[in-house]
C-alpha atoms as a PDB file:
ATOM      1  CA  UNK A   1     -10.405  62.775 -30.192  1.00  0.00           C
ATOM      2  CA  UNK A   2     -10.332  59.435 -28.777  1.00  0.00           C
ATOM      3  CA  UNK A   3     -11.986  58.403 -25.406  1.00  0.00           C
ATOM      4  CA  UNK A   4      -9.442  57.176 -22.879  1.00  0.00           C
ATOM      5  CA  UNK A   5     -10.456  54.405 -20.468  1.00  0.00           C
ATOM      6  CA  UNK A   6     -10.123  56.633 -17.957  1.00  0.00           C
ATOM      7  CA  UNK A   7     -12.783  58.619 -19.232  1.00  0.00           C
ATOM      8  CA  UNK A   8     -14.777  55.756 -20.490  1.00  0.00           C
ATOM      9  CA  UNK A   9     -14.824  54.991 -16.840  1.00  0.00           C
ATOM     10  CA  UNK A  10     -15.977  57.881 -15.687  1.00  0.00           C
ATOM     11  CA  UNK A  11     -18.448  58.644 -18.605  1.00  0.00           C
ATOM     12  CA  UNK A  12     -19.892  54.848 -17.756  1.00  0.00           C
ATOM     13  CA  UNK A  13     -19.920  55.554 -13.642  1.00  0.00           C
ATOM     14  CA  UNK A  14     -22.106  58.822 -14.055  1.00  0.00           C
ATOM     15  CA  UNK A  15     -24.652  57.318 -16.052  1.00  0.00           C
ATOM     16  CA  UNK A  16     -24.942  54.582 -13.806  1.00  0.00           C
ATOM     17  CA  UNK A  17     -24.704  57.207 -10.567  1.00  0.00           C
ATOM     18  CA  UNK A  18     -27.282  58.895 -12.042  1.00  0.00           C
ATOM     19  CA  UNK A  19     -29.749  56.115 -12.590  1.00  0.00           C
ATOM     20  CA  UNK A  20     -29.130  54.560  -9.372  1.00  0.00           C
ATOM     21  CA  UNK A  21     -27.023  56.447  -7.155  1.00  0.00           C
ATOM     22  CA  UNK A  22     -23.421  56.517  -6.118  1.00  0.00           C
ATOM     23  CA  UNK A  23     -24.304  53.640  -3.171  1.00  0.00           C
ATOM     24  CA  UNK A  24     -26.276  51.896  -4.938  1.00  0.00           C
ATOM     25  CA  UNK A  25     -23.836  50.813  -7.757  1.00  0.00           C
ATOM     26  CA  UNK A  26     -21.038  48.765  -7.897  1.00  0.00           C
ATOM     27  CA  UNK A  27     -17.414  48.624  -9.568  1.00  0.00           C
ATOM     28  CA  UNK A  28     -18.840  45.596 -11.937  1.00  0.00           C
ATOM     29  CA  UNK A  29     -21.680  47.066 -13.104  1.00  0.00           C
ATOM     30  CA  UNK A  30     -19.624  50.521 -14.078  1.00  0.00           C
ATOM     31  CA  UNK A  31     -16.777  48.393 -15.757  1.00  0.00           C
ATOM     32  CA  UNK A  32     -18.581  46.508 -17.990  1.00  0.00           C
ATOM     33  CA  UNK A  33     -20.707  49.703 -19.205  1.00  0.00           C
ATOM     34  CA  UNK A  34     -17.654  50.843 -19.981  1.00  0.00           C
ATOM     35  CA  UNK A  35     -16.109  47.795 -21.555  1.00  0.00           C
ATOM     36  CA  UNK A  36     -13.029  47.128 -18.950  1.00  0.00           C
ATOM     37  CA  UNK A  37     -11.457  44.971 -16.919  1.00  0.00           C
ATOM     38  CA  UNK A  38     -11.458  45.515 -13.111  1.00  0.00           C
ATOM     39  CA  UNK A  39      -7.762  45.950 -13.019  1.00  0.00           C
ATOM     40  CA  UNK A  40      -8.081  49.061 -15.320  1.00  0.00           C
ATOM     41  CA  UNK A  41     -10.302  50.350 -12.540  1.00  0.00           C
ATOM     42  CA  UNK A  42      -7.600  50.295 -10.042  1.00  0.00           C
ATOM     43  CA  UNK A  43      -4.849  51.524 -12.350  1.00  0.00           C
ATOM     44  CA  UNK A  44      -6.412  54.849 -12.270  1.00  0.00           C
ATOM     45  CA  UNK A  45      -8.472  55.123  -9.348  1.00  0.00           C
ATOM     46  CA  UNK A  46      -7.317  53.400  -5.503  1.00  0.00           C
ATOM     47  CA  UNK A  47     -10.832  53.105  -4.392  1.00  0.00           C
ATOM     48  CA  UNK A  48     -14.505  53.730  -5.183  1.00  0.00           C
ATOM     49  CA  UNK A  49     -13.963  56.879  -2.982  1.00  0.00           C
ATOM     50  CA  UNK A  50     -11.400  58.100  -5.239  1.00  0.00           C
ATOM     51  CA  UNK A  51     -13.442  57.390  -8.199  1.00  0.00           C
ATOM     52  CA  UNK A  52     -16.196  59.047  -7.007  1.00  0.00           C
ATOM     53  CA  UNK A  53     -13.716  62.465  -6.450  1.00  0.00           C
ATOM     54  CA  UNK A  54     -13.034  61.846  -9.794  1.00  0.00           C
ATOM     55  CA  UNK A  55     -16.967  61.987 -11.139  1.00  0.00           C
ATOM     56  CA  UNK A  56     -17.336  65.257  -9.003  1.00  0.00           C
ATOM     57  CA  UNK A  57     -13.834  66.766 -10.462  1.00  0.00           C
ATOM     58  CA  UNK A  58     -15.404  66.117 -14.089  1.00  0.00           C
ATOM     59  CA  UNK A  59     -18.702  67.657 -12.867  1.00  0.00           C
ATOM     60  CA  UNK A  60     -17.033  70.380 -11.863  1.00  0.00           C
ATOM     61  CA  UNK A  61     -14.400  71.282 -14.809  1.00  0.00           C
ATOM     62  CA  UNK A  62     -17.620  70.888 -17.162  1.00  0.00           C
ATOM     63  CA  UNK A  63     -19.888  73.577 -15.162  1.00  0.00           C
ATOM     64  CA  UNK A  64     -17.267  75.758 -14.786  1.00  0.00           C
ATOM     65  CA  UNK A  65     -16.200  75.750 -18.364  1.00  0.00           C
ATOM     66  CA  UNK A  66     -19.876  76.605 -19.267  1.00  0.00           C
ATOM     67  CA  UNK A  67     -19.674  79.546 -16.844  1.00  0.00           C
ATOM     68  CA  UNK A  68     -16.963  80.862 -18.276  1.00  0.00           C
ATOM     69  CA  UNK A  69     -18.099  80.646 -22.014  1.00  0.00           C
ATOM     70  CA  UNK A  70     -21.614  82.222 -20.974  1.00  0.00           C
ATOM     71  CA  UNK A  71     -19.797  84.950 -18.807  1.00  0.00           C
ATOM     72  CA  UNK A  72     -17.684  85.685 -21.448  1.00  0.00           C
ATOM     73  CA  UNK A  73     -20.360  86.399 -24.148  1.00  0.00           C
ATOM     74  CA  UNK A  74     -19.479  90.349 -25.021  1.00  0.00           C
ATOM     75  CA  UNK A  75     -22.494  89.685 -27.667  1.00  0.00           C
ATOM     76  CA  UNK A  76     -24.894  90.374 -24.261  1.00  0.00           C
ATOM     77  CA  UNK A  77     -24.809  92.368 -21.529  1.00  0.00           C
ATOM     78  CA  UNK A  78     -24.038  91.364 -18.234  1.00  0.00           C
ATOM     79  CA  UNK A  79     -27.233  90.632 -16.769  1.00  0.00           C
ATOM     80  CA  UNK A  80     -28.188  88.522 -19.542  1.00  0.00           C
ATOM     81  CA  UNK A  81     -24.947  86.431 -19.334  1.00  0.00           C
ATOM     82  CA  UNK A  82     -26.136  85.888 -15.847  1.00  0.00           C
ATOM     83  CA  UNK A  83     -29.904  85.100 -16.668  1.00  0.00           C
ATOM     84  CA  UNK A  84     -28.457  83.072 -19.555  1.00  0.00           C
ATOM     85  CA  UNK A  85     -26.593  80.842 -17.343  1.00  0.00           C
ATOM     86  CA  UNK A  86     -29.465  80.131 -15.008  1.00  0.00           C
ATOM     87  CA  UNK A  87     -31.670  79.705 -17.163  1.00  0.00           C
ATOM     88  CA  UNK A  88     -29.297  77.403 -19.363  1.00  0.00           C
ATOM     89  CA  UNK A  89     -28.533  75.629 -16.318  1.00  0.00           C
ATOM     90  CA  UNK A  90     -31.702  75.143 -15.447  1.00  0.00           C
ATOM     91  CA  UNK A  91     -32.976  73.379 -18.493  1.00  0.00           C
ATOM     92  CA  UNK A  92     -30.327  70.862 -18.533  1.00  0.00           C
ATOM     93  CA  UNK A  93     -30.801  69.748 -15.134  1.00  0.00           C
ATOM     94  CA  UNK A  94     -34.872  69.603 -15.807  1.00  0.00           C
ATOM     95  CA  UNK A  95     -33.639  67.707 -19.374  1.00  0.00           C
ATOM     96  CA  UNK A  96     -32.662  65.398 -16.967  1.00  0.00           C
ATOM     97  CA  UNK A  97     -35.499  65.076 -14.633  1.00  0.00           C
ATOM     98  CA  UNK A  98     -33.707  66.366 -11.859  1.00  0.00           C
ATOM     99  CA  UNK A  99     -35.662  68.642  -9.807  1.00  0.00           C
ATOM    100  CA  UNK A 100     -36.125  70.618  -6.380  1.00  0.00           C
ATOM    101  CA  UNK A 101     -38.347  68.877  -3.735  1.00  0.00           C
END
């Protein structure tokens, strides 16, 4: 399936979100990680507000997919679907160095 620019957009803005921080990084920087021109930027997204809705949205979608598919398993029983999906969640967000301070 190909990537839209949309999504290149987004895909592009999260890495740099998460290395720096949504205030700390700017429209250029996200646009040419993702290989567009500014005006692409505002064709699908009015502001950097907006565009950050849109990074939380995909966020979102993704974990909530992944709770459904683990909550779904009928292979385990129901309190290991649960202690799957902690402990699944868990280990990607320490795979990516977040943590709990």
């Amino acid at each position: 399936m190909e990537t839209t620019t949309r999504e290149k957009i987004i895909a592009s803005g999260i890495q740099a979100i998460i290395s720096k921080s949504y205030n700390a990084v700017g429209l250029n920087e996200i646009l040419a990680a993702a290989g567009v021109p500014k005006g692409s930027f505002y064709h699908f997204f009015k502001s950097k507000e907006d565009f950050g809705v849109a990074v939380v949205e995909h966020f979102a979608a993704k974990a909530a997919e992944h709770l459904r598919t683990v909550l779904r398993d009928a292979s385990r029983s129901p309190l290991a679907r649960l202690r799957h999906w902690f402990e699944s969640s868990r280990n990607h967000l320490a795979s990516h160095a977040f943590h709990r301070q």
